[in-house]
N, C-alpha and C. Protein backbone atom coordinates (compact mmCIF):
# COMPACT_ATOMS: atom_id res chain seq x y z
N UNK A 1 143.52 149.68 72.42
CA UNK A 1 144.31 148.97 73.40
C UNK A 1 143.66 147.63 73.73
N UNK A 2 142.19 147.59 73.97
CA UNK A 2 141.78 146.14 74.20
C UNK A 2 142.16 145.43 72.90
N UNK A 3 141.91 145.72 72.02
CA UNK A 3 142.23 145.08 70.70
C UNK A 3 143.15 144.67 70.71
N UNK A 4 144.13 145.21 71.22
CA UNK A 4 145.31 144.58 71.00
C UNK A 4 145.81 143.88 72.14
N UNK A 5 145.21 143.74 73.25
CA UNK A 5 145.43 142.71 74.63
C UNK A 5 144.50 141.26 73.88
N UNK A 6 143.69 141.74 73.55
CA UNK A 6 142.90 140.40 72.96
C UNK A 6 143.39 139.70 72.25
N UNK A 7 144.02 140.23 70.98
CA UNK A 7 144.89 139.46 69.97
C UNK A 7 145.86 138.90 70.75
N UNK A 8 146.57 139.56 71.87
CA UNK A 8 147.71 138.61 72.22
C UNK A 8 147.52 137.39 72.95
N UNK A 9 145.88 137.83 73.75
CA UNK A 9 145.86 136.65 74.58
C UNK A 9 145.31 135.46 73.90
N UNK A 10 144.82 135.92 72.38
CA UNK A 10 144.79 135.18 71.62
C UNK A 10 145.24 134.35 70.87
N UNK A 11 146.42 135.10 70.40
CA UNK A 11 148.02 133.90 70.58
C UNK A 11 148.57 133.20 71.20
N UNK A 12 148.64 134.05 72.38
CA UNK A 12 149.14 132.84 73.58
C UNK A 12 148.39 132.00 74.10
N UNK A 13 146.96 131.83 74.04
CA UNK A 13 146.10 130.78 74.24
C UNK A 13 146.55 129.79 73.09
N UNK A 14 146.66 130.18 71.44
CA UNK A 14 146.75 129.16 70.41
C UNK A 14 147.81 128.51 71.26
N UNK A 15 148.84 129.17 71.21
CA UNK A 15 150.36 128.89 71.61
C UNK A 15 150.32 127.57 72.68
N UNK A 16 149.49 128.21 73.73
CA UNK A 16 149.45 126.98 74.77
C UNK A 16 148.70 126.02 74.44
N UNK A 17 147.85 125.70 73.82
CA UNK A 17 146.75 124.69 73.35
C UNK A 17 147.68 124.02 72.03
N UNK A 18 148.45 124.58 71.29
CA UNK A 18 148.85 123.69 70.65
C UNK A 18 150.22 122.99 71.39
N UNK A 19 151.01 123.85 71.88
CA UNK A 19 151.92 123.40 72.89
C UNK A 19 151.53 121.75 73.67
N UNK A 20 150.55 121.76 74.29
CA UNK A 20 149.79 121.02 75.17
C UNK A 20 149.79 119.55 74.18
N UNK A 21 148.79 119.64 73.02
CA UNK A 21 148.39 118.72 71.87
C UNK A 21 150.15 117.87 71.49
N UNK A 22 151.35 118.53 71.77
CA UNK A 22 152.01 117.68 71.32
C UNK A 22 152.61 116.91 72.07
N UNK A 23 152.50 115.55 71.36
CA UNK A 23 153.15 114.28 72.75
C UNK A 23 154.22 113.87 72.19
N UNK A 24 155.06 113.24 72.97
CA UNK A 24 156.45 112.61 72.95
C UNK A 24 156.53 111.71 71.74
N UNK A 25 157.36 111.44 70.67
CA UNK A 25 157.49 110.55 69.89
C UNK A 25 157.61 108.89 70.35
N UNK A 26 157.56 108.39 69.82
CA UNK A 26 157.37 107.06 70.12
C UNK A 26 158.71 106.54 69.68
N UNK A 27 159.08 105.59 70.73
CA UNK A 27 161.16 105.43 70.34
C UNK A 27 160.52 104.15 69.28
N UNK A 28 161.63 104.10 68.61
CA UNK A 28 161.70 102.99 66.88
C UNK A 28 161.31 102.04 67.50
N UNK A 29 160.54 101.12 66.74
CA UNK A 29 160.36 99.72 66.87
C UNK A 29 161.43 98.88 66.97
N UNK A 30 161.59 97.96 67.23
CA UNK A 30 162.74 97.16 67.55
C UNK A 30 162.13 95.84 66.21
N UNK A 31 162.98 95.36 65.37
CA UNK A 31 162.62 94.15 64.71
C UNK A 31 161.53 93.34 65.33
N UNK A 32 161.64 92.98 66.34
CA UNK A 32 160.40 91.98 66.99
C UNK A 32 159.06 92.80 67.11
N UNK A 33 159.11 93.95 67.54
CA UNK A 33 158.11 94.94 67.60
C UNK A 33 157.57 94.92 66.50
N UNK A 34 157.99 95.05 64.99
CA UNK A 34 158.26 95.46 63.97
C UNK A 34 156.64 94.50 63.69
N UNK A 35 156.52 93.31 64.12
CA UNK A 35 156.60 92.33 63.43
C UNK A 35 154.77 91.72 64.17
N UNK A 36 154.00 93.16 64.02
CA UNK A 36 152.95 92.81 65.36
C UNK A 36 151.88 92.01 64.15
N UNK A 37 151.94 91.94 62.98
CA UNK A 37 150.53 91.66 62.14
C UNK A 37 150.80 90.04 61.91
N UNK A 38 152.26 89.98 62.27
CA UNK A 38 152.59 88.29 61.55
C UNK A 38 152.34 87.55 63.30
N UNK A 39 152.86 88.25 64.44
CA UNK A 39 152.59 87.51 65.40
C UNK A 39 151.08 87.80 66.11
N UNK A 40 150.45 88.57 65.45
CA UNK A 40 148.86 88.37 66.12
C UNK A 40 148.73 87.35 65.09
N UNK A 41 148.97 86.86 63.36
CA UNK A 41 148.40 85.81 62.82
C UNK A 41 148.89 84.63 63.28
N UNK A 42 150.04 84.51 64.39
CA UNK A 42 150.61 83.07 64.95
C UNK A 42 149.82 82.63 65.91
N UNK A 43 149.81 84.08 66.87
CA UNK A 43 148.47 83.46 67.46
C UNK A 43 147.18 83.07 67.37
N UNK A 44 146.38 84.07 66.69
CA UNK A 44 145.37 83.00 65.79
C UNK A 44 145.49 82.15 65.24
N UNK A 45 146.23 81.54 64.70
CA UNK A 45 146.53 80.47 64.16
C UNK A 45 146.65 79.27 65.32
N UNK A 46 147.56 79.59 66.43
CA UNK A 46 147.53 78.21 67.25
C UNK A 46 146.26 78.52 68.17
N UNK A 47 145.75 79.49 67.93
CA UNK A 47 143.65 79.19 69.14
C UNK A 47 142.95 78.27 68.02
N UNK A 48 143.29 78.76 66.49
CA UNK A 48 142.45 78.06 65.81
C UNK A 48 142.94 76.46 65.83
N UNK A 49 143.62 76.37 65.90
CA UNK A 49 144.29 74.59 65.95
C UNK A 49 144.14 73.96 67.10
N UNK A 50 144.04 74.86 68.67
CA UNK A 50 143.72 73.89 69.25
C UNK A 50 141.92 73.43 69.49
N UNK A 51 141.67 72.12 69.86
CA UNK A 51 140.51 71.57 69.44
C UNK A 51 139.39 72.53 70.82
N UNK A 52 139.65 72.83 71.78
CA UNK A 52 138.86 73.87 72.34
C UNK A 52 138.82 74.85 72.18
N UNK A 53 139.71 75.83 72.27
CA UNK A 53 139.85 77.38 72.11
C UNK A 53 138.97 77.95 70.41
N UNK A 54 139.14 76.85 69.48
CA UNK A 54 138.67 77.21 68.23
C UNK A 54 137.29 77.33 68.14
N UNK A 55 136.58 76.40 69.17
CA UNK A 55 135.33 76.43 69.33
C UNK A 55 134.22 78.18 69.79
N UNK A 56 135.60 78.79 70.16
CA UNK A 56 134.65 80.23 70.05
C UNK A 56 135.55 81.04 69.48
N UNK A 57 135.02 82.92 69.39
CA UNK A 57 135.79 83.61 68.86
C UNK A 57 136.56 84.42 69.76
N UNK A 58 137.89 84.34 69.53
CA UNK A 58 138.70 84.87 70.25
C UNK A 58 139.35 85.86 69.70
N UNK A 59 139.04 87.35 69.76
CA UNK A 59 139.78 88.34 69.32
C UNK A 59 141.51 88.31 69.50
N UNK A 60 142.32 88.79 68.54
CA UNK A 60 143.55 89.08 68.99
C UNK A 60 144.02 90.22 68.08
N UNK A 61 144.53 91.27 68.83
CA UNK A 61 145.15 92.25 68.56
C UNK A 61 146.62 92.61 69.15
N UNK A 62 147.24 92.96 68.57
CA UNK A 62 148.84 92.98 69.07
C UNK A 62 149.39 94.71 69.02
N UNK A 63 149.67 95.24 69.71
CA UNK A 63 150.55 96.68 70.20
C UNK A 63 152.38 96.16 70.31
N UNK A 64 153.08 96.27 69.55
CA UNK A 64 154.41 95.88 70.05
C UNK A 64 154.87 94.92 70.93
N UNK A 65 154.21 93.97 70.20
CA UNK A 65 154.83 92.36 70.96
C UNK A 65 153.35 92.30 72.21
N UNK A 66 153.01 93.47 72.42
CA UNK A 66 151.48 93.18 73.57
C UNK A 66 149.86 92.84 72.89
N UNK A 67 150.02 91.69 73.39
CA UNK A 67 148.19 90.75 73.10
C UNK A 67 147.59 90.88 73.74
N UNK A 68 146.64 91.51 72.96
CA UNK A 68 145.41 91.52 73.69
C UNK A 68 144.00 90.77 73.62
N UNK A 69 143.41 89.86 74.22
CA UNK A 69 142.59 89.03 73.95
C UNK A 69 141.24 89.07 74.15
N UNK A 70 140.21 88.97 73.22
CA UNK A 70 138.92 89.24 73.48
C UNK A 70 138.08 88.68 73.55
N UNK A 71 136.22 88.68 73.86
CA UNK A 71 135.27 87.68 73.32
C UNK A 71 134.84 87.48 73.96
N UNK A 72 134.24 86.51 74.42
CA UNK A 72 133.66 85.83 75.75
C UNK A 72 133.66 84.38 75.51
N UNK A 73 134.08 83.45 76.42
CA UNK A 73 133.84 82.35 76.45
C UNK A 73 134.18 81.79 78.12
N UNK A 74 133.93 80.41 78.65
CA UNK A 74 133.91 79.96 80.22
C UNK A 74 135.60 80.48 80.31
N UNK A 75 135.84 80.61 81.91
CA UNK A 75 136.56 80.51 82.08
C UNK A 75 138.05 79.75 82.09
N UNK A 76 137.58 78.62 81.33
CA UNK A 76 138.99 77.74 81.42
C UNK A 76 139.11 77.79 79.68
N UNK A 77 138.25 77.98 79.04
CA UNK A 77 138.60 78.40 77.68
C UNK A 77 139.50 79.45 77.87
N UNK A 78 139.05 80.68 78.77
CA UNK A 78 140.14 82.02 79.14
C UNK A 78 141.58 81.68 79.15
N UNK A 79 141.19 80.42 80.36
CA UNK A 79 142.64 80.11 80.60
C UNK A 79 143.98 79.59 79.68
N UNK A 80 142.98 78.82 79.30
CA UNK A 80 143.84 78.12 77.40
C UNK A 80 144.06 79.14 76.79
N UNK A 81 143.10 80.08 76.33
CA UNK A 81 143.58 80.98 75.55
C UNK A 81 144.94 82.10 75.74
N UNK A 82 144.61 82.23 76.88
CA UNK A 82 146.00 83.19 77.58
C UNK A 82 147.24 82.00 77.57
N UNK A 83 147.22 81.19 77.95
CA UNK A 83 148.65 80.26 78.20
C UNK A 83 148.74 79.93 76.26
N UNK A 84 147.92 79.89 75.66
CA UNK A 84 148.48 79.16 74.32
C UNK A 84 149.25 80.78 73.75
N UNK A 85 148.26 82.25 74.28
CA UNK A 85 148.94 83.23 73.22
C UNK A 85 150.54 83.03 74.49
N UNK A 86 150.29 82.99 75.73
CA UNK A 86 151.74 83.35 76.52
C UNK A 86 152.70 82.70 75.92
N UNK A 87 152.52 81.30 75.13
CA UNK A 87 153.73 80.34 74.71
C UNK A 87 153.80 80.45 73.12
N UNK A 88 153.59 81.71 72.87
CA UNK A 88 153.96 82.02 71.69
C UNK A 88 155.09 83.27 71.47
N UNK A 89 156.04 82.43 70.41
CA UNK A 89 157.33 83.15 70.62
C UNK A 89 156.77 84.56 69.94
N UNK A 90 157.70 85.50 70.83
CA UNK A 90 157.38 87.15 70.53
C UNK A 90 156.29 87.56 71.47
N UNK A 91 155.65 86.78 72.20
CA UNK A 91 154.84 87.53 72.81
C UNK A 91 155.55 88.32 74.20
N UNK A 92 155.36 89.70 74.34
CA UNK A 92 156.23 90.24 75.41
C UNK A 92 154.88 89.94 76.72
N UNK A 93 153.26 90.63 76.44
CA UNK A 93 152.68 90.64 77.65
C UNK A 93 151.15 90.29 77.43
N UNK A 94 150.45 90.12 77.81
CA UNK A 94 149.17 89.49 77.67
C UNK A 94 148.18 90.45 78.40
N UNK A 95 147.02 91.22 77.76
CA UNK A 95 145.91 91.80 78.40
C UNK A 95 144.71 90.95 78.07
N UNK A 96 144.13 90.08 79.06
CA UNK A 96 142.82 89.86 79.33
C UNK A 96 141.43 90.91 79.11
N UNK A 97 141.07 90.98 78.15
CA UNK A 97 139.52 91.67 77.63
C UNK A 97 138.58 90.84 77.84
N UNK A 98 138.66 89.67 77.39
CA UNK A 98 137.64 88.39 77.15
C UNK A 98 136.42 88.70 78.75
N UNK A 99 135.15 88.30 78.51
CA UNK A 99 134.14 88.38 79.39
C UNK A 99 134.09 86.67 79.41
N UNK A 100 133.58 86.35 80.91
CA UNK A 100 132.92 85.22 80.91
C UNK A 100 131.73 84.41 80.64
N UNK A 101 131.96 83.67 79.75
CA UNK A 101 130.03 82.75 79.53
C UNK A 101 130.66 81.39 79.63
N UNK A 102 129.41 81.69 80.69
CA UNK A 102 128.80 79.71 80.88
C UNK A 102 129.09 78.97 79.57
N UNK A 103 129.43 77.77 80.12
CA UNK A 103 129.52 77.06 78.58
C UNK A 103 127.75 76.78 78.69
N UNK A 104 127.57 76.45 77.25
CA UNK A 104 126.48 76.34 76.63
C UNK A 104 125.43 74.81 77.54
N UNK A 105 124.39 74.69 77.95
CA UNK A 105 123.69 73.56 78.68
C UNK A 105 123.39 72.72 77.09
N UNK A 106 123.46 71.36 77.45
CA UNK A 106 123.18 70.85 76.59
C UNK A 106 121.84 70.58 76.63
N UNK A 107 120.43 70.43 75.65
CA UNK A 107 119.11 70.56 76.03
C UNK A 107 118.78 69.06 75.57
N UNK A 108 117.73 68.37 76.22
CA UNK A 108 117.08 67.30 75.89
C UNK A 108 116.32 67.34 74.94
N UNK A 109 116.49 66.25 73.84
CA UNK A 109 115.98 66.71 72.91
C UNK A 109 114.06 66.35 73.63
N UNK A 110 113.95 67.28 72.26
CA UNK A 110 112.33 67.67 72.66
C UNK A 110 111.08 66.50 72.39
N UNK A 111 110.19 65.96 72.35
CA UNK A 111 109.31 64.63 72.24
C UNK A 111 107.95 65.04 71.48
């Protein structure tokens, strides 16, 4: 008799643990969605063109039209970088990752 309470609660544990493990499908991409590897390369492409933002490295990764931006550089580099990916067509939303650094001191040269 235990033997056989065990096996069941043994099933119904699988049962619920795999039950649990399954998540909701993900609804279809929509064409623009579709399209996340060509618009993370648009946006790299316009950080690399403009004459500040290119000056450091700026991660970009894209989730369905959502950018996400990385790296570290001063804050108004941040700022460029978010407004150049925001004015790029297809972008639906913008996540800030990027950390802040001082821009670099310029040093006297040495004697």
């Amino acid at each position: 008799m235990r033997k056989g309470i065990g096996r069941i609660l043994g099933w119904i544990a699988a049962i619920l643990c795999s039950a649990g493990c399954v998540s909701e499908p993900l609804p279809p991409l929509t064409a623009a969605e579709s399209g996340d590897s060509e618009l993370a390369a648009a946006v790299r492409e316009r950080l690399a063109s403009d004459p500040e933002t290119r000056k450091y490295v700026v991660g970009v990764s894209v989730f369905r039209g959502n950018v996400t931006l990385s790296g570290a550089a001063p804050l108004e580099i941040r700022a460029r970088a978010i407004g150049i990916a925001r004015n790029t067509p297809g972008v639906r939303a913008i996540e800030d990752r990027m950390t802040d650094r001082a821009p670099a001191a310029v040093m006297p040269p040495t004697r």
